[in-house]
Protein backbone atom coordinates (compact mmCIF):
# COMPACT_ATOMS: atom_id res chain seq x y z
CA UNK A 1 -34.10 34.75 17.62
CA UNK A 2 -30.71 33.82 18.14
CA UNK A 3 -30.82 30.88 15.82
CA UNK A 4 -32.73 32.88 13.24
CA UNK A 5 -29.74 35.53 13.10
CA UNK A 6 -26.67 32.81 13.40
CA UNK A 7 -28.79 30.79 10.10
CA UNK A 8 -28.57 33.82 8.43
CA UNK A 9 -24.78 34.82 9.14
CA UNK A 10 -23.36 31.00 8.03
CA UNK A 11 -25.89 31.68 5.12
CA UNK A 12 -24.56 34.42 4.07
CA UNK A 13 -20.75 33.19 3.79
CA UNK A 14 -22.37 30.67 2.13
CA UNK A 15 -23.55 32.68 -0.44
CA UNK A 16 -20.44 33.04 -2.87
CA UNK A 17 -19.72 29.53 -2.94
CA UNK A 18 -23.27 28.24 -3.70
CA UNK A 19 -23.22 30.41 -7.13
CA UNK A 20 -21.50 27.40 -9.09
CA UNK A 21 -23.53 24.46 -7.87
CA UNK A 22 -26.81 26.57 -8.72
CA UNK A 23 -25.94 27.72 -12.28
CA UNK A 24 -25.68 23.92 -13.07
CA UNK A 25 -28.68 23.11 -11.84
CA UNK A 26 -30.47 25.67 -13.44
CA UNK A 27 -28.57 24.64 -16.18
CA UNK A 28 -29.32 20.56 -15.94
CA UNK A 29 -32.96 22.10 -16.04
CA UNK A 30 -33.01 24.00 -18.74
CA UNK A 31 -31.62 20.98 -20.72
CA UNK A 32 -34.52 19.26 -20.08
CA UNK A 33 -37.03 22.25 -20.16
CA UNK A 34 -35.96 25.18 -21.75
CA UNK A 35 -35.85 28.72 -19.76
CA UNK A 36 -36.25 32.04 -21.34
CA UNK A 37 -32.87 34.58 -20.12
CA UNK A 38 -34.89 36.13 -17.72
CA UNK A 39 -36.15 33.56 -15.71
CA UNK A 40 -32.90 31.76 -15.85
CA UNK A 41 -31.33 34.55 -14.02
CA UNK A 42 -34.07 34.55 -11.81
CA UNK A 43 -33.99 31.20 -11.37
CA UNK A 44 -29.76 30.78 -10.69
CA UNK A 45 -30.28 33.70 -8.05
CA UNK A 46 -33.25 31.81 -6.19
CA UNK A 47 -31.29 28.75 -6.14
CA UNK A 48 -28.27 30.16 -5.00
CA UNK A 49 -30.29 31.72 -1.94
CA UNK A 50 -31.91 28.50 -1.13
CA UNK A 51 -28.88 26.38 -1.48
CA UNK A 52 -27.57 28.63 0.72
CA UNK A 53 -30.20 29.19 3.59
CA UNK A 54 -30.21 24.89 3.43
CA UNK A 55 -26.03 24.56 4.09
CA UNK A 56 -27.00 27.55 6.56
CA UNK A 57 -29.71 25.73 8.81
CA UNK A 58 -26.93 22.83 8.48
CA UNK A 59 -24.21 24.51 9.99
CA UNK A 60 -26.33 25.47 12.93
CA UNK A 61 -28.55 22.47 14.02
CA UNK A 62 -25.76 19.75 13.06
């Protein structure tokens, strides 16, 4: 539980500064296959929380 919870605080710090890396990925994919607005949204906020939750686990089990 208590690795579950201390994930999810360095994941959340983690949060603001994954926004950049994630809007050019979704951007690098929809050069090569093109997003409608919605999805890219979608997709930039699921990436963020991913690339976050990975640099999360990261911090705690390095």
């Amino acid at each position: 539980m208590m690795d579950t919870v201390l994930t999810l605080v360095f994941s959340i710090v983690m949060l603001f500064f994954m926004i950049f890396p994630a809007i050019k990925i979704v951007g690098w994919i929809d050069t090569k296959l093109p997003i409608p607005l919605h999805w890219y949204n979608a997709a930039v906020i699921l990436v963020t929380i991913l690339l976050s939750l990975l640099i999360g686990l990261f911090l705690r089990f390095y």
